[in-house]
Protein backbone atom coordinates (compact mmCIF):
# COMPACT_ATOMS: atom_id res chain seq x y z
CA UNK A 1 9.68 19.98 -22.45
CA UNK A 2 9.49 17.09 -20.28
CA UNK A 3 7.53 17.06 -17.02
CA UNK A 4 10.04 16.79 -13.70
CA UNK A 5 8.19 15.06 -10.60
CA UNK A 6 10.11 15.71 -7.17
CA UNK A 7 8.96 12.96 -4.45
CA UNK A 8 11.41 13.51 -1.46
CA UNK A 9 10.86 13.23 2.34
CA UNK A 10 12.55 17.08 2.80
CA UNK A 11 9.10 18.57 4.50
CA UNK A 12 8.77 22.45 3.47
CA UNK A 13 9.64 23.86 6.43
CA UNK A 14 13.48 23.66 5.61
CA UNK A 15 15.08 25.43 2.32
CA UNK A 16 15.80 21.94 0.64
CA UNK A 17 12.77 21.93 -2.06
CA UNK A 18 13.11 25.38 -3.03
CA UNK A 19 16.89 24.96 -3.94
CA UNK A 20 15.84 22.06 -6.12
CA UNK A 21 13.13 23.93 -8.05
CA UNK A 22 15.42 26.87 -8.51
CA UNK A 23 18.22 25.13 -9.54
CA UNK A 24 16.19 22.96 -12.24
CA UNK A 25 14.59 26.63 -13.12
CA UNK A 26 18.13 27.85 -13.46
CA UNK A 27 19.60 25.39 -15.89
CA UNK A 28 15.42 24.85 -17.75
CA UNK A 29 13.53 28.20 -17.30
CA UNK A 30 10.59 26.90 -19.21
CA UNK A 31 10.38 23.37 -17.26
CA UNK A 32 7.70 22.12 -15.77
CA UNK A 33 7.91 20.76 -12.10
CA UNK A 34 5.32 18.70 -10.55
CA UNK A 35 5.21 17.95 -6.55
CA UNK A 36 4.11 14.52 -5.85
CA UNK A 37 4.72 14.62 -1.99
CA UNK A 38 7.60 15.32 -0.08
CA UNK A 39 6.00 14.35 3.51
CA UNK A 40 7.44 10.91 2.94
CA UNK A 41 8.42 9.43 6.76
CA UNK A 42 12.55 9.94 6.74
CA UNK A 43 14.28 7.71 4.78
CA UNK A 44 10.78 5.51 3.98
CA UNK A 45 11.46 3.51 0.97
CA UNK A 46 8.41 1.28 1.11
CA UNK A 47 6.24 4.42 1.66
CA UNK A 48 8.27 5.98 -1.32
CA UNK A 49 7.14 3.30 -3.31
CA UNK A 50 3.85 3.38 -2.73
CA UNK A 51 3.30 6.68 -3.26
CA UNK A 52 5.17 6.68 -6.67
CA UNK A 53 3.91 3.93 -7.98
CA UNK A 54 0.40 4.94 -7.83
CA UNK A 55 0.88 8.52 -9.27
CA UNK A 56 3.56 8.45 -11.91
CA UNK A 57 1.01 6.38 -14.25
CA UNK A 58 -1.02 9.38 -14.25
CA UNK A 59 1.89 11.64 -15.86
CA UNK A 60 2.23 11.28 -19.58
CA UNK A 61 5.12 8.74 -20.89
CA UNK A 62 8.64 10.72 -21.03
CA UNK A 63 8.08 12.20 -17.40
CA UNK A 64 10.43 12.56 -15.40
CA UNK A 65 11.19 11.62 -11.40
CA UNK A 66 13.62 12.54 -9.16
CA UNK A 67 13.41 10.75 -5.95
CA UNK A 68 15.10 12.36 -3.27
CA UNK A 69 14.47 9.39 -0.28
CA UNK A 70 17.47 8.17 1.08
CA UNK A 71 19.67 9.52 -1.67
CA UNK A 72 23.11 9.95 0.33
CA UNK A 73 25.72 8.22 -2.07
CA UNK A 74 27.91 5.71 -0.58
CA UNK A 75 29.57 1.97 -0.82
CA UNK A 76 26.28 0.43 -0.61
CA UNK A 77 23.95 3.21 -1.70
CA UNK A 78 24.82 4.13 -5.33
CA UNK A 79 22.93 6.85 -7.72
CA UNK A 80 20.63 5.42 -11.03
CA UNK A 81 19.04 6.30 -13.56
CA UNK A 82 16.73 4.28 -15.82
CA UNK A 83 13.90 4.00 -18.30
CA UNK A 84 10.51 2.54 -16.70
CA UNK A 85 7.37 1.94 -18.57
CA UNK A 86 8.38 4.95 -20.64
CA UNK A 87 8.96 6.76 -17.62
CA UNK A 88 12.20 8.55 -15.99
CA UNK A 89 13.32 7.58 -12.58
CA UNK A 90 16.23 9.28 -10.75
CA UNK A 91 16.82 7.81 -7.37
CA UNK A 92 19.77 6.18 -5.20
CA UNK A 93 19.99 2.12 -5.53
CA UNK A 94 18.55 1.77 -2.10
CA UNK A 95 15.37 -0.73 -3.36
CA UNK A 96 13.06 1.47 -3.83
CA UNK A 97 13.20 0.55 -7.62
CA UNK A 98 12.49 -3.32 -7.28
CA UNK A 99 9.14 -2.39 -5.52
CA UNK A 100 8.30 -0.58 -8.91
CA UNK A 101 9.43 -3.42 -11.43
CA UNK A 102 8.04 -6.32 -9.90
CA UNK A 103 5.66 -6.82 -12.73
CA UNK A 104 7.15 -4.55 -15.35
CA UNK A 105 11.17 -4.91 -16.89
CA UNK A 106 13.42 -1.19 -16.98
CA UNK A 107 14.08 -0.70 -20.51
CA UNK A 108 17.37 0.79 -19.58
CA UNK A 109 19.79 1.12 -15.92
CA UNK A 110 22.52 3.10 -15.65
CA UNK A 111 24.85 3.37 -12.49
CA UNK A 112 25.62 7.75 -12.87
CA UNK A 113 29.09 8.02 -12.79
CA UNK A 114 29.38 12.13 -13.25
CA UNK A 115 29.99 12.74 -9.99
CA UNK A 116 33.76 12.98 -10.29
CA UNK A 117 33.08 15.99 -11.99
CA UNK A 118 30.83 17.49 -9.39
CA UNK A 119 31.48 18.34 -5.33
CA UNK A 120 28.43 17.86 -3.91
CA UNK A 121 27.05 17.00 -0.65
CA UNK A 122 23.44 17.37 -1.82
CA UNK A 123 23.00 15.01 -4.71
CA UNK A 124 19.72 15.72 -4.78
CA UNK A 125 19.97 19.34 -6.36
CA UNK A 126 23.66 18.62 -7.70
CA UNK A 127 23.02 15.44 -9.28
CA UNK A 128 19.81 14.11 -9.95
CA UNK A 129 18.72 18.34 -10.95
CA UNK A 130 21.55 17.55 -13.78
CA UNK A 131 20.75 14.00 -14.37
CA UNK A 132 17.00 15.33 -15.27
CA UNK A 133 18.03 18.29 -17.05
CA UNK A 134 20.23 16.50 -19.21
CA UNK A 135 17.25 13.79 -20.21
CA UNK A 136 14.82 16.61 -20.28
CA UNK A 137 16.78 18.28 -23.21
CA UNK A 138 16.74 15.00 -25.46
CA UNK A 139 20.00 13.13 -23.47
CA UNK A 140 20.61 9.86 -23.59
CA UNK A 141 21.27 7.92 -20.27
CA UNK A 142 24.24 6.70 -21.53
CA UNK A 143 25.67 9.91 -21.64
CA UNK A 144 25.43 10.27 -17.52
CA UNK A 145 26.28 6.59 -16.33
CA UNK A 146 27.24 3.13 -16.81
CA UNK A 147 25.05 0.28 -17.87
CA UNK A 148 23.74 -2.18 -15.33
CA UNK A 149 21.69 -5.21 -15.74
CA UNK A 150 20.38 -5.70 -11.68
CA UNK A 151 19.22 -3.11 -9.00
CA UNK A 152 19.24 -3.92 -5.21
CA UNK A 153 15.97 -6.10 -3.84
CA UNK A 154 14.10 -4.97 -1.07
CA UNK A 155 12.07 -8.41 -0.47
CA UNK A 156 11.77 -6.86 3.72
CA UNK A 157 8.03 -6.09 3.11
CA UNK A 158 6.67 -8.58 1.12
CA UNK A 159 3.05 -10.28 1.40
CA UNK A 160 3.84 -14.32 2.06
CA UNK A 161 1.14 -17.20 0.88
CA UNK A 162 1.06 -20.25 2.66
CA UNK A 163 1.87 -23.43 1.31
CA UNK A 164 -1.51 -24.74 1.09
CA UNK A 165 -3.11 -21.70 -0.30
CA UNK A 166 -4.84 -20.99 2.85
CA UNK A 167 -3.85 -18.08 3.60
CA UNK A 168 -2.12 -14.60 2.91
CA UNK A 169 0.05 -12.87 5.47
CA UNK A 170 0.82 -8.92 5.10
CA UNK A 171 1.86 -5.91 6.01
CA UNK A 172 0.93 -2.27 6.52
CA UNK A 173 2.96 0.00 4.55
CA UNK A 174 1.68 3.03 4.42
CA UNK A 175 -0.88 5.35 6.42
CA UNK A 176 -2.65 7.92 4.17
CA UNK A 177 -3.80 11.50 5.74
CA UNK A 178 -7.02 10.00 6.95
CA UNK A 179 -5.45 7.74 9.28
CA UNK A 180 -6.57 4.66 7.29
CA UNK A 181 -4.37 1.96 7.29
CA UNK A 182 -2.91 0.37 3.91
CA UNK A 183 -1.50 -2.91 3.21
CA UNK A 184 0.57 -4.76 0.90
CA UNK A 185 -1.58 -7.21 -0.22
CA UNK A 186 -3.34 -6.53 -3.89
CA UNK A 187 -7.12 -7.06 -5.03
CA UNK A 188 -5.21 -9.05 -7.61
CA UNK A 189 -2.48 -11.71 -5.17
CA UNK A 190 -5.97 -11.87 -3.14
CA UNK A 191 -8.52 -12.95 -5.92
CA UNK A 192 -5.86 -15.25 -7.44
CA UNK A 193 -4.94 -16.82 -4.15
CA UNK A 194 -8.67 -16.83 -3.15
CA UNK A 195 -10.29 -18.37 -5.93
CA UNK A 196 -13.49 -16.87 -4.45
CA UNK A 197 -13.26 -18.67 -1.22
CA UNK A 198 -14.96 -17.40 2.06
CA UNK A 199 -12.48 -15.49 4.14
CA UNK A 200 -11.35 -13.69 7.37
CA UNK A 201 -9.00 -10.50 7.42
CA UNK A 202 -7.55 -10.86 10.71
CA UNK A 203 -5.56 -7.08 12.15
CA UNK A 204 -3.99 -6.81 15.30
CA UNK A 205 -7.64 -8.18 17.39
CA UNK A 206 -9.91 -7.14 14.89
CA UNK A 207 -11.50 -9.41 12.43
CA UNK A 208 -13.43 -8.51 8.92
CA UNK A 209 -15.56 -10.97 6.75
CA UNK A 210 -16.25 -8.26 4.12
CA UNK A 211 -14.54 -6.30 1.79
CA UNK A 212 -15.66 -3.02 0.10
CA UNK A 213 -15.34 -1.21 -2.83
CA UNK A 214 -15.54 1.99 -1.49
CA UNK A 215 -16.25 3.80 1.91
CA UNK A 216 -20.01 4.50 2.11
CA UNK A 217 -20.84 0.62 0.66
CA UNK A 218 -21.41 -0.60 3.83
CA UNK A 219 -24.53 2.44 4.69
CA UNK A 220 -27.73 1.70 4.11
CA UNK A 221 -29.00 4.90 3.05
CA UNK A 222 -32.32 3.44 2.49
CA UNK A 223 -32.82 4.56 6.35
CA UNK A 224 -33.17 7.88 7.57
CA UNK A 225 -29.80 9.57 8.57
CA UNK A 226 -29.68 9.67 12.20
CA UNK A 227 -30.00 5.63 11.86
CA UNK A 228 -27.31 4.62 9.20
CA UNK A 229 -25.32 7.20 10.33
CA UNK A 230 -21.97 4.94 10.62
CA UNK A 231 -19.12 7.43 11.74
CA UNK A 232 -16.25 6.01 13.31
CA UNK A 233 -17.20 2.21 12.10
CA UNK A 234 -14.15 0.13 11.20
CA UNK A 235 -14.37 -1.27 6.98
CA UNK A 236 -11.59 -3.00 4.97
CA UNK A 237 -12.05 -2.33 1.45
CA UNK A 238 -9.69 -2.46 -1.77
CA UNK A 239 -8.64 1.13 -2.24
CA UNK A 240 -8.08 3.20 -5.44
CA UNK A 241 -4.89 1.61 -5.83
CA UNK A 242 -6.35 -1.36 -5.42
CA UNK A 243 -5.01 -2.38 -2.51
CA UNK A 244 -6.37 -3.58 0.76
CA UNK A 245 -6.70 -0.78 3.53
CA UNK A 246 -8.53 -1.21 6.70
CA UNK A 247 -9.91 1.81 7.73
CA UNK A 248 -12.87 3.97 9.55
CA UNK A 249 -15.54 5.44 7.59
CA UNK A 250 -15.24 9.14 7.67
CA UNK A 251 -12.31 8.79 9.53
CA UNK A 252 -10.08 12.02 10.78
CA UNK A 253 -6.88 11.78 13.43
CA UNK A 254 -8.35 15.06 14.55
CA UNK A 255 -11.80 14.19 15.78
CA UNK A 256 -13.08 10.74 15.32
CA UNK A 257 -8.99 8.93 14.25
CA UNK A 258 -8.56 6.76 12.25
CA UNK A 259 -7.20 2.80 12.00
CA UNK A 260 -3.53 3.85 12.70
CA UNK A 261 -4.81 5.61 16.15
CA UNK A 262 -8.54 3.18 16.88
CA UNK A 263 -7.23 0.08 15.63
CA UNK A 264 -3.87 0.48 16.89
CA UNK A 265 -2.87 -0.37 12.60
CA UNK A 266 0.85 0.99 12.67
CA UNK A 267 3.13 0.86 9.37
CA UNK A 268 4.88 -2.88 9.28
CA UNK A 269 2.17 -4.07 11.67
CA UNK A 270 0.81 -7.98 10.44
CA UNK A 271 -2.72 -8.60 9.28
CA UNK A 272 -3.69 -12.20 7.81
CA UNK A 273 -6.30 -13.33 5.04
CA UNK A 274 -7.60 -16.90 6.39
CA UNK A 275 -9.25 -18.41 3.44
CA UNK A 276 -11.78 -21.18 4.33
């Protein structure tokens, strides 16, 4: 039995998730359903993306995802399903999926076209639910949709390089629980843009000429405690996704904040990597 993965931006206050889980419970009794997050900011696709990309590699191949962001169907907002890196993905075409397949080709799209044979005005449990039920029992995709060759681009949030090489311009995309501050620019567009160059990370006033590979790199803990003590001090480091967040070292939005509240480092705010 396949895994099923539910990433929405429903909360758990409201009755949405539990429908979902009971439905899929109803139709697979022995499945097994995963939650990878469903705090995802309303209707959030570049947060959606982030999130998913960096968890369903962990899952083993054949898992399945139902992503329940922005999922109303209409004219411009149609329902797929497709075949990902040996991976399931259930979503609406809304461009969430050409943030996942920049660097790796869908096996297999299908536009779902079974929805003539369902009411629904919760696709969510009444269509992707079947959708991943049907896959999970050994279905094909051609069985539940149409083949398609191209999904919608989302090129909104998208790091630029300069002509000359010089430098890097990005975004913030997502801010994790800690309040630190995440970007889209990779360890990998920066290294092969860089060429191991000298550099300046410039966000919002504040400027960095350094950047860790984890939190505590920075502390000298050679020195007794009370000295390298470095609570509250602003870092930019590559993160475990490997991408580069600016944040504060033991950061928490409840006592000491974090980039998003010190730094004033807001999702879609700019930061720059000057190479020199």
């Amino acid at each position: 039995m396949s895994i099923i993965t539910l990433t929405t931006d429903f909360g758990t206050k409201d009755h949405f998730v539990g429908a979902v889980k009971g439905t899929i419970y109803s139709e697979l009794p022995n499945a097994q359903i995963v939650d990878i997050s469903h705090h995802i900011a309303p209707f959030n696709i570049t947060e959606t993306a982030y999130i998913l990309k960096n968890a369903y590699k962990a899952f083993p191949e054949g898992s399945i995802h139902i992503i329940g962001v922005d999922s109303e169907l209409n004219e411009e907002n149609k329902h797929i399903a497709l075949k990902l890196d040996n991976h399931y993905f259930i979503c609406a075409d809304n461009g969430l999926i050409s943030l996942l397949t920049s660097e790796i080709k869908p096996e297999k799209i299908v536009e779902i076209n079974i929805h003539n044979r369902i009411e629904t005005s919760f696709p969510v449990l009444d269509i992707f639910v079947k959708v991943a039920c049907h896959i999970a029992r050994g279905g094909t995709l051609d069985v539940i949709g149409k083949e398609i060759s191209e999904v919608k681009k989302l090129t909104e949030l998208q790091p630029l390089i300069s002509d000359d090489k010089t430098s890097i311009s990005g975004n913030i995309i997502y801010i994790d629980n800690y309040g630190n501050s995440i970007s889209n620019i990779s360890k990998k567009l920066f290294q092969e843009v860089g060429k191991g160059r000298n550099f300046e990370i410039i966000a919002n006033k504040y400027v960095f000429n350094k950047i860790h590979s984890k939190y505590s790199e920075f502390v000298d803990f050679s020195v007794p405690k009370e000295i390298h003590q470095k609570v509250g001090s602003r870092l930019a480091l590559f993160n475990s996704a490997n991408y580069l967040e600016i944040a504060i070292y033991r950061s928490n939005l409840n006592t000491v904040g974090g980039a998003v509240s010190l730094l004033g480092l807001n999702y879609r705010d700019k930061l720059t990597i000057n190479f020199i």
